[in-house]
N, C-alpha and C. Protein backbone atom coordinates (compact mmCIF):
# COMPACT_ATOMS: atom_id res chain seq x y z
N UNK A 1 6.60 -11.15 -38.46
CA UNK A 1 6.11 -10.25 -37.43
C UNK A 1 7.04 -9.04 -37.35
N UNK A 2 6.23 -8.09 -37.30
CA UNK A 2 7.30 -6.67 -37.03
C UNK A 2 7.29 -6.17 -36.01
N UNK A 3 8.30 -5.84 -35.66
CA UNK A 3 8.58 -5.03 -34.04
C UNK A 3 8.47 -3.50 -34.59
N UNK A 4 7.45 -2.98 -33.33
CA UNK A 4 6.94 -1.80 -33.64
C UNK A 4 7.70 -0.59 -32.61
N UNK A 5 8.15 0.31 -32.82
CA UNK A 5 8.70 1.17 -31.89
C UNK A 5 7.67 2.80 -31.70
N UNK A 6 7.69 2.37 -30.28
CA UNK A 6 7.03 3.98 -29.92
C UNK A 6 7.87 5.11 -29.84
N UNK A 7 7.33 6.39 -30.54
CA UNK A 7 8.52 7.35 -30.54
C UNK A 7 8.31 7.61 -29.38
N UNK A 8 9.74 8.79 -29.17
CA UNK A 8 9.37 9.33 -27.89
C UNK A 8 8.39 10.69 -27.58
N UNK A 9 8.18 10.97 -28.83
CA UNK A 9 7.33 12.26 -28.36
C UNK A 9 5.69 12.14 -28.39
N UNK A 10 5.45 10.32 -28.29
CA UNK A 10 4.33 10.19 -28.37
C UNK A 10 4.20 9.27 -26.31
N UNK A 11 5.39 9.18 -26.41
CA UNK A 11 5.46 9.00 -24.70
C UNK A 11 5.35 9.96 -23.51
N UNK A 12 3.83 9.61 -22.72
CA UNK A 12 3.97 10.53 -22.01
C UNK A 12 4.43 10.59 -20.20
N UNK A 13 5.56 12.43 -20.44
CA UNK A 13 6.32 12.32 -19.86
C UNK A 13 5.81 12.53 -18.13
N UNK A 14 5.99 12.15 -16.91
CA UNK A 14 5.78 12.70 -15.86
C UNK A 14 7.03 13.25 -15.11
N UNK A 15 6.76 14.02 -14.42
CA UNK A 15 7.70 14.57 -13.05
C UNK A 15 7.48 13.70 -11.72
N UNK A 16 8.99 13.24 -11.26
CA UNK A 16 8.77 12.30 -10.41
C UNK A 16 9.72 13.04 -9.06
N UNK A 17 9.43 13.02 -7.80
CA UNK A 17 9.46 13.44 -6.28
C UNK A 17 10.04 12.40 -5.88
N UNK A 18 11.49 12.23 -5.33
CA UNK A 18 12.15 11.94 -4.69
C UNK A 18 12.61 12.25 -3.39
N UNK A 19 12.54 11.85 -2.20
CA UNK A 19 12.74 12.48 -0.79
C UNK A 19 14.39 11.64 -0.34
N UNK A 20 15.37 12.55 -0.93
CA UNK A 20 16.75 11.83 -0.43
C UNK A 20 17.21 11.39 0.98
N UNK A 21 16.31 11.80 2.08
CA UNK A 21 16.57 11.63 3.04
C UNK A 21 17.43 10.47 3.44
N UNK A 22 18.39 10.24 4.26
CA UNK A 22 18.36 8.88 4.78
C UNK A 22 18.12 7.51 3.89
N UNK A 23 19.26 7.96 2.28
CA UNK A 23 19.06 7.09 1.28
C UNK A 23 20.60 7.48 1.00
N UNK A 24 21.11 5.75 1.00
CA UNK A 24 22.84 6.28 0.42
C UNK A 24 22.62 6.65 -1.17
N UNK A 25 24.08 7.27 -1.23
CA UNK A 25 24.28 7.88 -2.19
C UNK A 25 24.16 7.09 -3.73
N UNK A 26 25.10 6.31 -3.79
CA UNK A 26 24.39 5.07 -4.21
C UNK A 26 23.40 4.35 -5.01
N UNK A 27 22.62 4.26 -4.33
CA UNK A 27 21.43 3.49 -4.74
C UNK A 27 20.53 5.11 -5.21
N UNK A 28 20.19 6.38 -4.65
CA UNK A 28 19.89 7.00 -5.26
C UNK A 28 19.99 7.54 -6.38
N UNK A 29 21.35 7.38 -6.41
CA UNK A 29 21.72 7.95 -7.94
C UNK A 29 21.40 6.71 -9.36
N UNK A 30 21.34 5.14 -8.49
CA UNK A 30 21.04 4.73 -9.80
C UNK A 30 19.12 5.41 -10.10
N UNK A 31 18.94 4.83 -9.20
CA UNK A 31 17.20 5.00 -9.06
C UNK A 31 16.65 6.66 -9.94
N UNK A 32 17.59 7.67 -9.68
CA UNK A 32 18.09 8.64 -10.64
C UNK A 32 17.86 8.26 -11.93
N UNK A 33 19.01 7.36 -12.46
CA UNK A 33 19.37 7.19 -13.39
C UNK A 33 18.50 6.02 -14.61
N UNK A 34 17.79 5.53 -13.61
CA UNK A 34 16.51 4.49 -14.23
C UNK A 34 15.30 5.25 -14.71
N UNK A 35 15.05 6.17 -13.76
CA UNK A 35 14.04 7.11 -13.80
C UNK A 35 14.43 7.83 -14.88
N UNK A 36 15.43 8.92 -15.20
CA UNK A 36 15.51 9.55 -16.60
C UNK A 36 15.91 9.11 -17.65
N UNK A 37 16.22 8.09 -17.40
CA UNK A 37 16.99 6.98 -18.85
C UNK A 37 15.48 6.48 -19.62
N UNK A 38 14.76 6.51 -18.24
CA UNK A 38 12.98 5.55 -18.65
C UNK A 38 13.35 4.06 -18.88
N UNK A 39 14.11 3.44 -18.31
CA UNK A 39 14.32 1.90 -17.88
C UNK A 39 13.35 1.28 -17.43
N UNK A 40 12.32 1.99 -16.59
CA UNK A 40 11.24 1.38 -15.73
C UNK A 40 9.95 1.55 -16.61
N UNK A 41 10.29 1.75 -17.94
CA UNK A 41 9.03 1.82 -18.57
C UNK A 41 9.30 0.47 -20.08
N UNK A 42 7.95 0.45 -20.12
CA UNK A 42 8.01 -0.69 -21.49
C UNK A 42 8.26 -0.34 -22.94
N UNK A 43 8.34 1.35 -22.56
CA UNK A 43 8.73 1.59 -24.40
C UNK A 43 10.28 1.99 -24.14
N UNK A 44 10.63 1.37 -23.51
CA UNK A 44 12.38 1.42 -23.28
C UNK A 44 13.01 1.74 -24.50
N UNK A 45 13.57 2.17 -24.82
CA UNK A 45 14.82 2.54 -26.10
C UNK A 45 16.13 3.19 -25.86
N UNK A 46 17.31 2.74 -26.09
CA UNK A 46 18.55 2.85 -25.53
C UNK A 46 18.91 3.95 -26.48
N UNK A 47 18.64 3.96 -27.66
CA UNK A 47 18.52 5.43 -28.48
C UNK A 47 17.75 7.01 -28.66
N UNK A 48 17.01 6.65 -27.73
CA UNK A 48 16.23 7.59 -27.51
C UNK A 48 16.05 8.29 -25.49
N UNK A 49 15.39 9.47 -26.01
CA UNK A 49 15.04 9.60 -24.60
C UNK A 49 13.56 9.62 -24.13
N UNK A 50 13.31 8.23 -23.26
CA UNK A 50 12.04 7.96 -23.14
C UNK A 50 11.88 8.37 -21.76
N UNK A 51 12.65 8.88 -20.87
CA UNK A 51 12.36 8.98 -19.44
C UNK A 51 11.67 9.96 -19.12
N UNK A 52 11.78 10.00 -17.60
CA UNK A 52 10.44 11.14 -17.02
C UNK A 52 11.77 12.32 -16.24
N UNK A 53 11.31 13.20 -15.64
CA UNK A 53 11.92 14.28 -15.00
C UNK A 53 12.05 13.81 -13.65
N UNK A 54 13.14 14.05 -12.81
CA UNK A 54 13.21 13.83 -11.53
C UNK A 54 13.36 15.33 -10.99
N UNK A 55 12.51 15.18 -9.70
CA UNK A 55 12.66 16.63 -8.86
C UNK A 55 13.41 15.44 -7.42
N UNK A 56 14.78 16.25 -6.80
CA UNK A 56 15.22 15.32 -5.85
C UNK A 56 15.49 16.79 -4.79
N UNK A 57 15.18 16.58 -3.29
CA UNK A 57 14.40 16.91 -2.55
C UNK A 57 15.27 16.55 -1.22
N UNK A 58 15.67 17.45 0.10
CA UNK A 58 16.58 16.92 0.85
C UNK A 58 17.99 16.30 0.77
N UNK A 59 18.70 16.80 -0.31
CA UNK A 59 19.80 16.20 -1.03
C UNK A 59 21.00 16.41 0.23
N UNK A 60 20.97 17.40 1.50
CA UNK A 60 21.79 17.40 2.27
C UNK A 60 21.60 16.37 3.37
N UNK A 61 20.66 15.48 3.40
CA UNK A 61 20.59 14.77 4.60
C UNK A 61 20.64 12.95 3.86
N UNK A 62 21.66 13.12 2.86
CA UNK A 62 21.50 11.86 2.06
C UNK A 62 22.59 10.77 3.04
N UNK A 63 22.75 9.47 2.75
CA UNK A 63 24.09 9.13 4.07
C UNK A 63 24.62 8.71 2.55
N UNK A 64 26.25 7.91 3.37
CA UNK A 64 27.36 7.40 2.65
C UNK A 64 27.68 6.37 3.79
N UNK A 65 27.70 5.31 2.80
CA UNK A 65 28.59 4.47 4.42
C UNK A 65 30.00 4.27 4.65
N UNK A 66 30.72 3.94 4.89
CA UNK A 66 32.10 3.49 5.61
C UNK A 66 32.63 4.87 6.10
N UNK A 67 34.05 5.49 5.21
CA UNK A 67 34.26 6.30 6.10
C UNK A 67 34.57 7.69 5.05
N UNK A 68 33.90 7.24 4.11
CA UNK A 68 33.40 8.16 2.79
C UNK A 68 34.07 9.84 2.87
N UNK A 69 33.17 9.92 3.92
CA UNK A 69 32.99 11.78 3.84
C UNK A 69 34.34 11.91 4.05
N UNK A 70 35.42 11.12 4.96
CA UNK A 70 36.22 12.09 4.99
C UNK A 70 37.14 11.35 4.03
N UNK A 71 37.33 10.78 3.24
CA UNK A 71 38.24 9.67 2.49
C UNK A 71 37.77 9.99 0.73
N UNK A 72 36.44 10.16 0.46
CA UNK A 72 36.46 10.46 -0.93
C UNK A 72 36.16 11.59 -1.14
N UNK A 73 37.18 12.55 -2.44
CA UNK A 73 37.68 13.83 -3.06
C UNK A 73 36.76 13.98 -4.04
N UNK A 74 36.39 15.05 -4.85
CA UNK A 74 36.27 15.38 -5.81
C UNK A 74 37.04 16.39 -6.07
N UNK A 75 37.94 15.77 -7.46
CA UNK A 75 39.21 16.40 -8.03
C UNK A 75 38.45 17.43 -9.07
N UNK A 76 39.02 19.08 -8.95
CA UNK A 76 38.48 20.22 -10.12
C UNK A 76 39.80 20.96 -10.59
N UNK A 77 40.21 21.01 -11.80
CA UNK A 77 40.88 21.42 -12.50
C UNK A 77 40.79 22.53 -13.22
N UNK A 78 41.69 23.66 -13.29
CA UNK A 78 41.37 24.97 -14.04
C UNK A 78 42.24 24.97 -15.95
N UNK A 79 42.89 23.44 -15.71
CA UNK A 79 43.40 23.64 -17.11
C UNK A 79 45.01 24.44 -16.68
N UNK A 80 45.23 25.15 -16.06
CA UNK A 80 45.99 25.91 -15.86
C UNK A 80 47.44 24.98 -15.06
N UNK A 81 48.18 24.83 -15.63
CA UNK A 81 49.03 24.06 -14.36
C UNK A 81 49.54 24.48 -13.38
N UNK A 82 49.15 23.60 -12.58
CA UNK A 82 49.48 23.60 -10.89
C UNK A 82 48.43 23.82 -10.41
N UNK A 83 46.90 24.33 -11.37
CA UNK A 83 45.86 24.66 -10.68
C UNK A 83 44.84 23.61 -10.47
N UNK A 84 44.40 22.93 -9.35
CA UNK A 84 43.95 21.94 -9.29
C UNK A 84 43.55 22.01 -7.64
N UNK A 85 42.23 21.77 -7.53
CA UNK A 85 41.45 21.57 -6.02
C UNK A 85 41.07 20.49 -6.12
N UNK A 86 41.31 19.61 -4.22
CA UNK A 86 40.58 18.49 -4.12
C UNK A 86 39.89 18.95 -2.75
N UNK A 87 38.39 18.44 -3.06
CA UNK A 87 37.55 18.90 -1.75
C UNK A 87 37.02 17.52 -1.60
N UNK A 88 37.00 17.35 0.31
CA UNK A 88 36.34 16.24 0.43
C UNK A 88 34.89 16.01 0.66
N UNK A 89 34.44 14.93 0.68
CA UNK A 89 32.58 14.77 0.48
C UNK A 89 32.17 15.80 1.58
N UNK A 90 33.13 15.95 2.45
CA UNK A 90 32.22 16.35 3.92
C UNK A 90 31.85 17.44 3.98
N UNK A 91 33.34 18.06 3.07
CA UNK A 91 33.00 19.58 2.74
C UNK A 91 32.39 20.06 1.76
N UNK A 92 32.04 18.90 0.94
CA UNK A 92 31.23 19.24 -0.43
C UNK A 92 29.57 19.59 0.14
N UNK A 93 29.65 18.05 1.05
CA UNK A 93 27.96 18.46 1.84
C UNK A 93 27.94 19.45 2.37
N UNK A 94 28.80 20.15 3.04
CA UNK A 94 28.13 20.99 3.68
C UNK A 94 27.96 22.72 2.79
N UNK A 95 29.01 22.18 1.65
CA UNK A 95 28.38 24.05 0.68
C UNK A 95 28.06 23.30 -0.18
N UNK A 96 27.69 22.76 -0.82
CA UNK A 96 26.89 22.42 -2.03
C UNK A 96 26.39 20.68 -2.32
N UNK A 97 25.34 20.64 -1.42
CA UNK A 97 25.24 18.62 -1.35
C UNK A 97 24.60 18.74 -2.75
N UNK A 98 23.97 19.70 -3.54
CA UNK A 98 23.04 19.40 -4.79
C UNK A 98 24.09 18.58 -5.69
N UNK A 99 25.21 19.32 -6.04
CA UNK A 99 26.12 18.82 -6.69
C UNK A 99 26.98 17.17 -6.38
N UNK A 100 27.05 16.88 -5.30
CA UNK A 100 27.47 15.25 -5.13
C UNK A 100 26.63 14.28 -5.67
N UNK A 101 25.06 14.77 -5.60
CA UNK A 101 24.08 14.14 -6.23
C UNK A 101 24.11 14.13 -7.82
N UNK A 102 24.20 15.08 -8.11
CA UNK A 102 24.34 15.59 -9.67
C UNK A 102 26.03 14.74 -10.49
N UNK A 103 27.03 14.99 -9.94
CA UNK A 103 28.17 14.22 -9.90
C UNK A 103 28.15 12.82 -9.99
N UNK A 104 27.22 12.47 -9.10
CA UNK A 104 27.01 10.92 -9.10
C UNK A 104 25.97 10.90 -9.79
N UNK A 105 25.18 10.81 -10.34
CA UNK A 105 24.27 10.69 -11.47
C UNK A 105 25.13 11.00 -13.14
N UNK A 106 25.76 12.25 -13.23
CA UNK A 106 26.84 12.02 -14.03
C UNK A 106 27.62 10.80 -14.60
N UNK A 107 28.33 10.43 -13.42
CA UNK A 107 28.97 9.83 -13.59
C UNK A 107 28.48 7.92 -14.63
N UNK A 108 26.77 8.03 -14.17
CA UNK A 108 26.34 6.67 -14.48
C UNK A 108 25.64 6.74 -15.85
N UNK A 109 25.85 8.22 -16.50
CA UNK A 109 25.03 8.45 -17.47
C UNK A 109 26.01 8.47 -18.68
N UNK A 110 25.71 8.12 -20.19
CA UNK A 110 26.22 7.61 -21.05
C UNK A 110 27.21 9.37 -21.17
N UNK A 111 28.57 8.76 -21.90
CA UNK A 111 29.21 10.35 -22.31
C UNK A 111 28.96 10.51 -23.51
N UNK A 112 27.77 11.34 -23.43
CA UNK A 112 27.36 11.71 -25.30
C UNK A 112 26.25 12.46 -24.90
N UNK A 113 26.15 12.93 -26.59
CA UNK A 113 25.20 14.26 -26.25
C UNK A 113 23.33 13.55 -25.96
N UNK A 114 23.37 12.29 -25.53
CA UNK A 114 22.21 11.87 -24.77
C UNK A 114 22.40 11.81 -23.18
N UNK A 115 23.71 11.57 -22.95
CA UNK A 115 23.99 11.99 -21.67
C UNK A 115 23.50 12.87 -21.03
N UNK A 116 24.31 14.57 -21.85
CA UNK A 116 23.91 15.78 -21.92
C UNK A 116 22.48 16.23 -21.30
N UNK A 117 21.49 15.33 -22.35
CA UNK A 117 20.56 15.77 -22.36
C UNK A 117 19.90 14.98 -20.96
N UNK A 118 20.04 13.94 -20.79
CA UNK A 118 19.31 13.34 -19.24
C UNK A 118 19.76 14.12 -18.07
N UNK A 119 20.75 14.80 -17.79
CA UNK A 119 21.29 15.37 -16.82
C UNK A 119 20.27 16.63 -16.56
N UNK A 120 20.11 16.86 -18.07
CA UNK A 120 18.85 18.26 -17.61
C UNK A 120 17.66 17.92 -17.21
N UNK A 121 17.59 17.00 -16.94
CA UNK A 121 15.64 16.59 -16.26
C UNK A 121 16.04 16.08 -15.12
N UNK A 122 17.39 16.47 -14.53
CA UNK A 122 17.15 16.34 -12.70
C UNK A 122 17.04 17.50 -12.24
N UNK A 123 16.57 17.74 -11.03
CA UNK A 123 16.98 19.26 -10.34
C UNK A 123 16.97 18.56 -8.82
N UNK A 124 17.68 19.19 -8.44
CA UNK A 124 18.44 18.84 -7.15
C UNK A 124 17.98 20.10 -5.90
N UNK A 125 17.36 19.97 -4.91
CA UNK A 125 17.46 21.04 -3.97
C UNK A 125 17.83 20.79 -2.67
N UNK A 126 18.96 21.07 -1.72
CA UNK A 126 19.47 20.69 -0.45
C UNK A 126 18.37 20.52 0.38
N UNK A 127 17.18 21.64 0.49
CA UNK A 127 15.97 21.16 1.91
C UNK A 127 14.86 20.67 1.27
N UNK A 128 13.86 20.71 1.80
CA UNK A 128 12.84 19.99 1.68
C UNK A 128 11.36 20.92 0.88
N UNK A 129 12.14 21.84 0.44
CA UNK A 129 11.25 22.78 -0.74
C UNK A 129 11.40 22.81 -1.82
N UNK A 130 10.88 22.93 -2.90
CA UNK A 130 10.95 23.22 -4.06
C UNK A 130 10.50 23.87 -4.72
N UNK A 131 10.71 24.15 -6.74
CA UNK A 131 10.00 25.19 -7.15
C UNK A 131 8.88 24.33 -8.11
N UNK A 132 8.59 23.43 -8.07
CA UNK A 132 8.02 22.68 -9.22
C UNK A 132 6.75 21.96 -8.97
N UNK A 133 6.11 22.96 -8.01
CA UNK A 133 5.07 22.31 -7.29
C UNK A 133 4.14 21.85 -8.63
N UNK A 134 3.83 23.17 -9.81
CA UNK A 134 3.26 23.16 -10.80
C UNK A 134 3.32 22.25 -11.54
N UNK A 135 4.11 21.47 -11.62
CA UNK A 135 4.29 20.41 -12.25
C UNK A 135 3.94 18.91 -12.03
N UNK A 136 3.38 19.11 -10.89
CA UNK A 136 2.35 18.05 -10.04
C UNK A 136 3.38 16.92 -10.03
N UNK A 137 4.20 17.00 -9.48
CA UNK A 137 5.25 15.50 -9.45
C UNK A 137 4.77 14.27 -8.34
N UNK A 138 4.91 13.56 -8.81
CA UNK A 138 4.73 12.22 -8.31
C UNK A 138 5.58 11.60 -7.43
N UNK A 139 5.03 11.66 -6.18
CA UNK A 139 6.66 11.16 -5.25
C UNK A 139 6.46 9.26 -5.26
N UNK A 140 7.41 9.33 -5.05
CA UNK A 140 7.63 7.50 -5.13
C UNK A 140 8.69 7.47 -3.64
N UNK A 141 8.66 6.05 -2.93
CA UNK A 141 9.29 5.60 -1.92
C UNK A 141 10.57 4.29 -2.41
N UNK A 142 10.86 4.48 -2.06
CA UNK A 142 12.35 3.37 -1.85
C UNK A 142 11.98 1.88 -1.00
């Protein structure tokens, strides 16, 4: 018997609607990360990219539990020595929450140039608008 593999460019792809509201950080980012990896589908392939696009939606009103915001940093480096910023979550939410989302999705995605490439089928927007209406995305619930 032969095992048959579906490519990926015969898989078809959708845009999927995420509402971050009142969803820890967490569990969104794997649910992220299932969604563009294409884990939740049956032509799964760990070599390929079989996933769909995520549009994520309300990214400033996401929670964290314990005592997070003011306790975990994200460390940025200029290469330069001595040059080095640490900003905390609280202040990250409040100028740029797209990026904590994006960071944490990062972080769960392989380091290679398939990595690379899943990171580009999220888009992240702080309120509750977007530009991708055209793309007829599919919202899903938690």
């Amino acid at each position: 018997m032969k095992t048959t593999f579906i490519e990926p460019e015969n898989i078809e792809k959708k845009w999927i609607l995420i509402d971050a509201e009142n969803i820890t950080l967490g569990k969104l980012a794997v649910k992220i990360v299932e969604i563009i990896k294409g884990k939740n589908k049956p032509e799964y392939r760990q070599d390929k990219d079989c996933g769909d696009s995520v549009v994520v939606i309300n990214a400033s009103k996401i929670k964290v539990t314990g005592d997070k915001l003011n306790q975990k940093e994200y460390f940025k480096h200029s290469l330069w020595v001595g040059h080095f910023k640490m900003t905390k979550l609280k202040d990250m939410m409040k100028t740029k929450p797209e990026e904590v989302i994006l960071h944490a999705v990062k972080g769960m995605l392989p380091k290679n140039h398939l990595g690379r490439k899943f990171l580009k089928k999220v888009r992240v927007f702080s309120g509750a608008s977007h530009n991708h209406e055209s793309q007829k995305p599919e919202r899903i619930e938690f």
